[in-house]
Protein backbone atom coordinates (compact mmCIF):
# COMPACT_ATOMS: atom_id res chain seq x y z
CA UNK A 1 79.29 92.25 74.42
CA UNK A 2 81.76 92.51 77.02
CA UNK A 3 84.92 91.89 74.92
CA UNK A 4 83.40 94.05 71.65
CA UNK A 5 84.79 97.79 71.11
CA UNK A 6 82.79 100.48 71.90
CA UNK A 7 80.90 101.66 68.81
CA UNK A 8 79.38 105.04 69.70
CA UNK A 9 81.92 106.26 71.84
CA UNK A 10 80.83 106.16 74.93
CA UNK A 11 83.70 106.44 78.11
CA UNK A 12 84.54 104.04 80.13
CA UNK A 13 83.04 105.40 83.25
CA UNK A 14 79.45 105.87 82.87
CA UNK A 15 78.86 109.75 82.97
CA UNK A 16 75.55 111.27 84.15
CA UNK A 17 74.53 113.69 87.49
CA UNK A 18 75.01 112.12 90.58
CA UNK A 19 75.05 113.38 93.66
CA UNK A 20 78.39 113.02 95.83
CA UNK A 21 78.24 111.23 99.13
CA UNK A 22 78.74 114.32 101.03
CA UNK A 23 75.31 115.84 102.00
CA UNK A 24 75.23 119.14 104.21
CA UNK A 25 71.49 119.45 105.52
CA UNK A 26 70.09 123.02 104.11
CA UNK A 27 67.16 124.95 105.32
CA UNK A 28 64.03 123.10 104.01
CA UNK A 29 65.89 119.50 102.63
CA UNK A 30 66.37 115.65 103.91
CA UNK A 31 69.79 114.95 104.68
CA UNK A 32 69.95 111.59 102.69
CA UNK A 33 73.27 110.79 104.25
CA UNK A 34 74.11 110.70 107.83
CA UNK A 35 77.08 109.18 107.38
CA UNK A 36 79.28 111.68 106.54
CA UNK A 37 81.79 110.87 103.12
CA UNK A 38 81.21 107.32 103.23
CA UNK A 39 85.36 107.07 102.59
CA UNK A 40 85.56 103.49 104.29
CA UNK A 41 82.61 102.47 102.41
CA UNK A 42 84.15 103.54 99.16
CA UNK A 43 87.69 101.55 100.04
CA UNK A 44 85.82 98.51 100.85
CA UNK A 45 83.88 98.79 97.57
CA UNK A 46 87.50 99.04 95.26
CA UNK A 47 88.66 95.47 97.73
CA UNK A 48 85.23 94.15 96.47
CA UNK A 49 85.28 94.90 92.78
CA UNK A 50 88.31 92.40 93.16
CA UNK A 51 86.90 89.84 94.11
CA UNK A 52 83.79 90.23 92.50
CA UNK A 53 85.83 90.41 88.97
CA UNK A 54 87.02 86.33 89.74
CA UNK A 55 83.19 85.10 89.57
CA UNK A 56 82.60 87.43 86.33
CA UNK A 57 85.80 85.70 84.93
CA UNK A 58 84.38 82.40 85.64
CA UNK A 59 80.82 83.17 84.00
CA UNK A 60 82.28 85.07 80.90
CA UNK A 61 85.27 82.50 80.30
CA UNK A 62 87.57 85.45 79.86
CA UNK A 63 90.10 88.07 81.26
CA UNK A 64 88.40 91.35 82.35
CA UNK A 65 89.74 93.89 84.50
CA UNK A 66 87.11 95.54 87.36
CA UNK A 67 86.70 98.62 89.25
CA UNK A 68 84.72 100.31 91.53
CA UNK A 69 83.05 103.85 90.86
CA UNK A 70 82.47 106.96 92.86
CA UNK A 71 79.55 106.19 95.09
CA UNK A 72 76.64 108.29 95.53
CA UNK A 73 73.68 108.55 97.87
CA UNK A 74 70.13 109.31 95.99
CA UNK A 75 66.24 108.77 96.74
CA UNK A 76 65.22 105.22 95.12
CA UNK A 77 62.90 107.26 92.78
CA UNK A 78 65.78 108.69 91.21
CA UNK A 79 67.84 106.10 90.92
CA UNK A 80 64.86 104.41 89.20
CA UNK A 81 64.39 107.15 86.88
CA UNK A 82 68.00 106.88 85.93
CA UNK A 83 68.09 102.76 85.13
CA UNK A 84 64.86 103.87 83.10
CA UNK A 85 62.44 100.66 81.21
CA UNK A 86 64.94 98.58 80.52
CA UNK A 87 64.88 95.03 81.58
CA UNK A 88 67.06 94.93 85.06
CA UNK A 89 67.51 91.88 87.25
CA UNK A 90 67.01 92.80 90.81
CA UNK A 91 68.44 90.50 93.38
CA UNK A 92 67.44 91.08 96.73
CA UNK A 93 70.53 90.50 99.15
CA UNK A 94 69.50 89.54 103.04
CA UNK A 95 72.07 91.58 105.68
CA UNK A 96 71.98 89.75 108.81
CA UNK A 97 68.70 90.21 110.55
CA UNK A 98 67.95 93.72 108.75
CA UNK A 99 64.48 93.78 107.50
CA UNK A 100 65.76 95.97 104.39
CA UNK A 101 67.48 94.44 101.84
CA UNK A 102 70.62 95.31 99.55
CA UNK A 103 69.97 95.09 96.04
CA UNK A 104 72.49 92.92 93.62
CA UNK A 105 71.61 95.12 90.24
CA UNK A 106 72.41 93.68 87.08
CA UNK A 107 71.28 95.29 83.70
CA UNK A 108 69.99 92.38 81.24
CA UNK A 109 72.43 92.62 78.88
CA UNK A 110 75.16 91.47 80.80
CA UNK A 111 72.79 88.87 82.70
CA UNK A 112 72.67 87.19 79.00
CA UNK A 113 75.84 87.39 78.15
CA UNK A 114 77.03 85.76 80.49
CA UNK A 115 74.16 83.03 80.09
CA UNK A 116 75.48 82.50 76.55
CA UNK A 117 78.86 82.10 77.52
CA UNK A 118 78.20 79.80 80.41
CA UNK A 119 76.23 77.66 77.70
CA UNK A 120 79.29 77.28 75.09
CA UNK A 121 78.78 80.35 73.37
CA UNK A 122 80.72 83.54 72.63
CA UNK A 123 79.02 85.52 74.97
CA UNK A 124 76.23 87.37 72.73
CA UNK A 125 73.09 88.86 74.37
CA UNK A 126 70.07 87.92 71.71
CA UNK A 127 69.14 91.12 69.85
CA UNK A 128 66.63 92.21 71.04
CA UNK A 129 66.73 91.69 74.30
CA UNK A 130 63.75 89.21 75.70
CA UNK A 131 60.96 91.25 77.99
CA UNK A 132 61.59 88.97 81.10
CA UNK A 133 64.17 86.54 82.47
CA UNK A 134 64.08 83.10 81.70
CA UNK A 135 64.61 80.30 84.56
CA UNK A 136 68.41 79.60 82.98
CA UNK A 137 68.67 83.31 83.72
CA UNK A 138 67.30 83.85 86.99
CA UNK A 139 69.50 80.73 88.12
CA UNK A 140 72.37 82.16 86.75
CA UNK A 141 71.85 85.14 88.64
CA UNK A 142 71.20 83.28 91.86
CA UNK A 143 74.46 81.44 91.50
CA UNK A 144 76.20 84.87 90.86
CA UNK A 145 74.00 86.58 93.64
CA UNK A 146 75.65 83.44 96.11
CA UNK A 147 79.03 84.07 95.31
CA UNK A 148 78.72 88.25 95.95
CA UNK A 149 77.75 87.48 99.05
CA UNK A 150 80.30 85.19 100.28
CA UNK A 151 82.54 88.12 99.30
CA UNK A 152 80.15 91.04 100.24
CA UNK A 153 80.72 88.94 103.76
CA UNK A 154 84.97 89.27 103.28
CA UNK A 155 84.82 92.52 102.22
CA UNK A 156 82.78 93.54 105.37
CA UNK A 157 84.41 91.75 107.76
CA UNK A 158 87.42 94.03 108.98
CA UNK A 159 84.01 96.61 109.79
CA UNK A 160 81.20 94.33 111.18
CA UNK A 161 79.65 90.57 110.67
CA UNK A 162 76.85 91.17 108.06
CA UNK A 163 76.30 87.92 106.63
CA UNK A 164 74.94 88.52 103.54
CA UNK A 165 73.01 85.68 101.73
CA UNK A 166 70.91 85.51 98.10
CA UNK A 167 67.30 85.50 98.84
CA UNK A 168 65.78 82.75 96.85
CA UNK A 169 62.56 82.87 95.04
CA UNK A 170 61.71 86.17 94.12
CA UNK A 171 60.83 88.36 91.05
CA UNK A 172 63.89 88.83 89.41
CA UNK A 173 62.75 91.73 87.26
CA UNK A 174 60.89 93.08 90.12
CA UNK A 175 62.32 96.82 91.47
CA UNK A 176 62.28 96.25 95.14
CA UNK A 177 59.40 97.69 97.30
CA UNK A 178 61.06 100.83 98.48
CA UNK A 179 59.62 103.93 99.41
CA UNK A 180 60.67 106.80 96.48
CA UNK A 181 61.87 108.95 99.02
CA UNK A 182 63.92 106.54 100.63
CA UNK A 183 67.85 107.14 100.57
CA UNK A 184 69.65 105.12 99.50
CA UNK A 185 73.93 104.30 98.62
CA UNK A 186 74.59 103.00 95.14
CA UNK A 187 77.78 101.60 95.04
CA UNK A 188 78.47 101.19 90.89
CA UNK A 189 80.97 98.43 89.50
CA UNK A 190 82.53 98.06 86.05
CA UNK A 191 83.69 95.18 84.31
CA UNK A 192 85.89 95.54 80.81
CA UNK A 193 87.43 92.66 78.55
CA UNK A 194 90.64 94.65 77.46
CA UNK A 195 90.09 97.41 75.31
CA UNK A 196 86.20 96.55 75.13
CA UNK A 197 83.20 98.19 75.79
CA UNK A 198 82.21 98.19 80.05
CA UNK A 199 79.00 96.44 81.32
CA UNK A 200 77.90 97.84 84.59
CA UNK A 201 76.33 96.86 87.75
CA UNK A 202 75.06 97.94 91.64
CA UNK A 203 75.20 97.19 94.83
CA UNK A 204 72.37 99.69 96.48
CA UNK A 205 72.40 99.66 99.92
CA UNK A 206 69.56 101.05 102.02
CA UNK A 207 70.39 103.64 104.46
CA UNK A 208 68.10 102.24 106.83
CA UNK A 209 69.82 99.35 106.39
CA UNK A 210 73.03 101.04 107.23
CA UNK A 211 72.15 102.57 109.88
CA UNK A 212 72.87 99.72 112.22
CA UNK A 213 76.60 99.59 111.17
CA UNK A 214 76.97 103.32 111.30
CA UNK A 215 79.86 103.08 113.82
CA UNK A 216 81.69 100.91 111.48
CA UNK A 217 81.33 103.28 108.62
CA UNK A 218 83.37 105.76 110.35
CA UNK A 219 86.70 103.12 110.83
CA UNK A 220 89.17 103.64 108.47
CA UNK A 221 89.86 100.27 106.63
CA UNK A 222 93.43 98.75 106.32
CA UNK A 223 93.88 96.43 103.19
CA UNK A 224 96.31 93.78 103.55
CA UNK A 225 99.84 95.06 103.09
CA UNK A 226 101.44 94.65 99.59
CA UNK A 227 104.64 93.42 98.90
CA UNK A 228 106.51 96.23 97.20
CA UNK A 229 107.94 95.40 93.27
CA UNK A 230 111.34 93.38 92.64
CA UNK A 231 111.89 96.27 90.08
CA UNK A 232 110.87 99.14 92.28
CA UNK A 233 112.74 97.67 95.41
CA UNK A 234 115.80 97.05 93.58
CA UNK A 235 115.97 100.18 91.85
CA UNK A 236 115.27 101.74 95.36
CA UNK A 237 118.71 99.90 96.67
CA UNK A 238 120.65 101.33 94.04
CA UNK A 239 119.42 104.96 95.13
CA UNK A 240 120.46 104.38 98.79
CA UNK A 241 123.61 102.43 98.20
CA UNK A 242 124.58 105.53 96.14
CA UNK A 243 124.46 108.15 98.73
CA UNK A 244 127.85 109.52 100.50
CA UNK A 245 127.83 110.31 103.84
CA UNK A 246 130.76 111.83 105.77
CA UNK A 247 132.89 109.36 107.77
CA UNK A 248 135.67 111.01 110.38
CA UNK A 249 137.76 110.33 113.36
CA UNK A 250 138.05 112.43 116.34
CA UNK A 251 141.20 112.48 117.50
CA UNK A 252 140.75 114.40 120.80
CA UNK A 253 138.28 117.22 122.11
CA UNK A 254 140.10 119.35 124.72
CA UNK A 255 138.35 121.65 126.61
CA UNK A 256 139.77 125.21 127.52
CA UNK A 257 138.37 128.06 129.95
CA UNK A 258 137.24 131.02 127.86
CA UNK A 259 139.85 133.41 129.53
CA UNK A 260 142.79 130.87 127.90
CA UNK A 261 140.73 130.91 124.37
CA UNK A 262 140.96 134.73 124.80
CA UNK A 263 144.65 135.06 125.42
CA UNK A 264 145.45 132.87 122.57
CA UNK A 265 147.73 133.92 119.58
CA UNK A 266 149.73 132.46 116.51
CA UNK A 267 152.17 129.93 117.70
CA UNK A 268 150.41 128.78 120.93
CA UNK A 269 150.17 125.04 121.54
CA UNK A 270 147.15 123.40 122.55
CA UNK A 271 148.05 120.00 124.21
CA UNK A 272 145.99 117.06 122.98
CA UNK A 273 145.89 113.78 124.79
CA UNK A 274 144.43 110.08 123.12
CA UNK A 275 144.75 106.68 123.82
CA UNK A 276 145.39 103.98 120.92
CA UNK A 277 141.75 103.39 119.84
CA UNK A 278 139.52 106.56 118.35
CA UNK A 279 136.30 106.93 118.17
CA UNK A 280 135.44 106.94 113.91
CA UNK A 281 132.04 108.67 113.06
CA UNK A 282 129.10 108.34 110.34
CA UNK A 283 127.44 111.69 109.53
CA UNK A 284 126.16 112.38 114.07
CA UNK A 285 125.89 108.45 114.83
CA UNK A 286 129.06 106.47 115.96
CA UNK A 287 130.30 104.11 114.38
CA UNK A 288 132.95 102.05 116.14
CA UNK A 289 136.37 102.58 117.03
CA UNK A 290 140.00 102.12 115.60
CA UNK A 291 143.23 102.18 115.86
CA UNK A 292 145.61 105.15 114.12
CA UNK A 293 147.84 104.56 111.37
CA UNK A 294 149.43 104.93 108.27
CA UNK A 295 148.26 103.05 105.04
CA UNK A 296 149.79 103.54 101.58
CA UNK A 297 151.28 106.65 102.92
CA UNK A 298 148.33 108.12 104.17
CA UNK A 299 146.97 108.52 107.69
CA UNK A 300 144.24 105.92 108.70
CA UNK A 301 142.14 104.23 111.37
CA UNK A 302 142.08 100.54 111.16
CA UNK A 303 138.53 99.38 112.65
CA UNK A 304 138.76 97.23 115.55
CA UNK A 305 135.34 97.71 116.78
CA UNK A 306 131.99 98.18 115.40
CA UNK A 307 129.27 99.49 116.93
CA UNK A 308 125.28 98.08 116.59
CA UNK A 309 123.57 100.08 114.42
CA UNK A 310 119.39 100.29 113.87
CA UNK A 311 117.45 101.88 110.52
CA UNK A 312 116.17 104.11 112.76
CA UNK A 313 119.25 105.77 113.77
CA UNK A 314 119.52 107.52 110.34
CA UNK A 315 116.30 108.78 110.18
């Protein structure tokens, strides 16, 4: 269950060998990747496990926090080998007017969890698990399958127009009919009620596939910018508002030709000339002028004029 504690331990991210998205050809090997790190495909996965986590919510009638995992580029065989006997639902995802597909992977577990929950229940897989799918789950699936793919669609957009759709009456616990040797990127989501135990699924996306967006793999990806804390901003404020800075006046700046400098001795006057108004000073920046005074006693410049000042003068 999604929302029961782990009882043997096992960490939240699913540990096992993978092999990192970076591939550097060597003598006698494939080069499985020739897209380089796959970094924008990784940042649009962590926008997507976002979105996906609302239509888990809705299915599992509860709070769950998502994430996306490290991807990783493999050949289908071994990503086979990995997923093992187990019952798996394999949703075939049309991109656009690619003949290969992407594959929605779901282990059956969580497809039946969320089948009980949908139904009333308290979202229990039946132990054990059934050898095939029934037509409640293979619906469910669909529906889920239709709602990744309006956001598989989002998620894309800001790279290239995919339009991903569900593709409707297939063998749901039918592994797709790729070559073992063909490459493929497995992009790995969790999904965790609280403290519980993870369930998680796939996104495998063909390289071939890929290859048509290649160019758009290499873009780096802006996410929409985030509006900073109350508590961070105002804390922020107080750090600013509390620096000093020096403030002065300059009275007057004569100018004297070195050979008068050099004949200069104790007792010498230099005369100074100034109108009323001064020029008063912020750290190097200007700002305003003002008149000279006296104020409890004290010399002072009264302000008469201020001048405009940007953010990015003090920088």
């Amino acid at each position: 269950m999604v929302n029961s504690p782990s009882l043997d331990g096992t960490a939240e991210r699913r540990e096992r060998p993978r092999t990192s998205a970076e591939h550097a050809p060597a003598l006698g090997t494939v080069n499985l990747n020739p897209f380089g790190d796959l970094v924008t495909l990784q940042h649009l996965s962590a926008r997507l496990a976002k979105s996906l986590k609302g239509a888990f919510e809705s299915l599992l009638r509860k709070d769950l926090r998502a994430w996306a995992e490290p991807l990783s580029v493999q050949r289908f065989a071994d990503y086979k080998a990995e997923r093992g006997n187990v019952l798996s639902a394999w949703q075939p995802l049309v991109m656009g007017s690619a003949r290969a597909r992407a594959q929605f992977v779901l282990d059956a577990g969580l497809v039946f969890e969320m089948l009980d929950a949908f139904f009333g229940g308290d979202g229990e897989a039946p132990q054990p698990l059934p050898n095939e799918f029934t037509p409640a789950a293979e619906a469910l699936v669909g529906r889920l399958a239709q709602s990744a793919s309006t956001m598989l669609d989002k998620a894309w957009e800001p790279l290239s127009r995919v339009a991903f759709r569900a593709e409707a009456a297939v063998n749901l616990a039918g592994a797709p009919d790729l070559g073992a040797d063909d490459p493929v990127v497995v992009t790995r989501f969790g999904i965790a009620a609280g403290e519980g135990k993870p369930h998680f699924f796939d996104i495998l996306y063909p390289v071939a596939a890929l290859k048509p967006h290649g160019a758009a793999l290499m873009v780096k990806v802006h996410g929409p910018k985030e509006e900073a804390e109350p508590e961070w901003r105002s804390g922020l404020t107080r750090a600013v508002m509390s620096v000093t800075l020096p403030v002065r006046s300059v009275l007057a700046e004569p100018t004297l030709p070195l050979g008068r400098l050099l004949e200069l001795k104790e007792g010498d006057i230099i005369p100074i000339d100034f109108g009323p108004e001064v020029p008063v000073m912020v750290a190097r920046r200007r700002l305003g002028t003002g008149l000279v005074g006296t104020a409890n006693g004290r010399a002072a410049v009264r302000l008469t004029q201020l001048e405009q000042l940007n953010a990015e003068d003090f920088q």
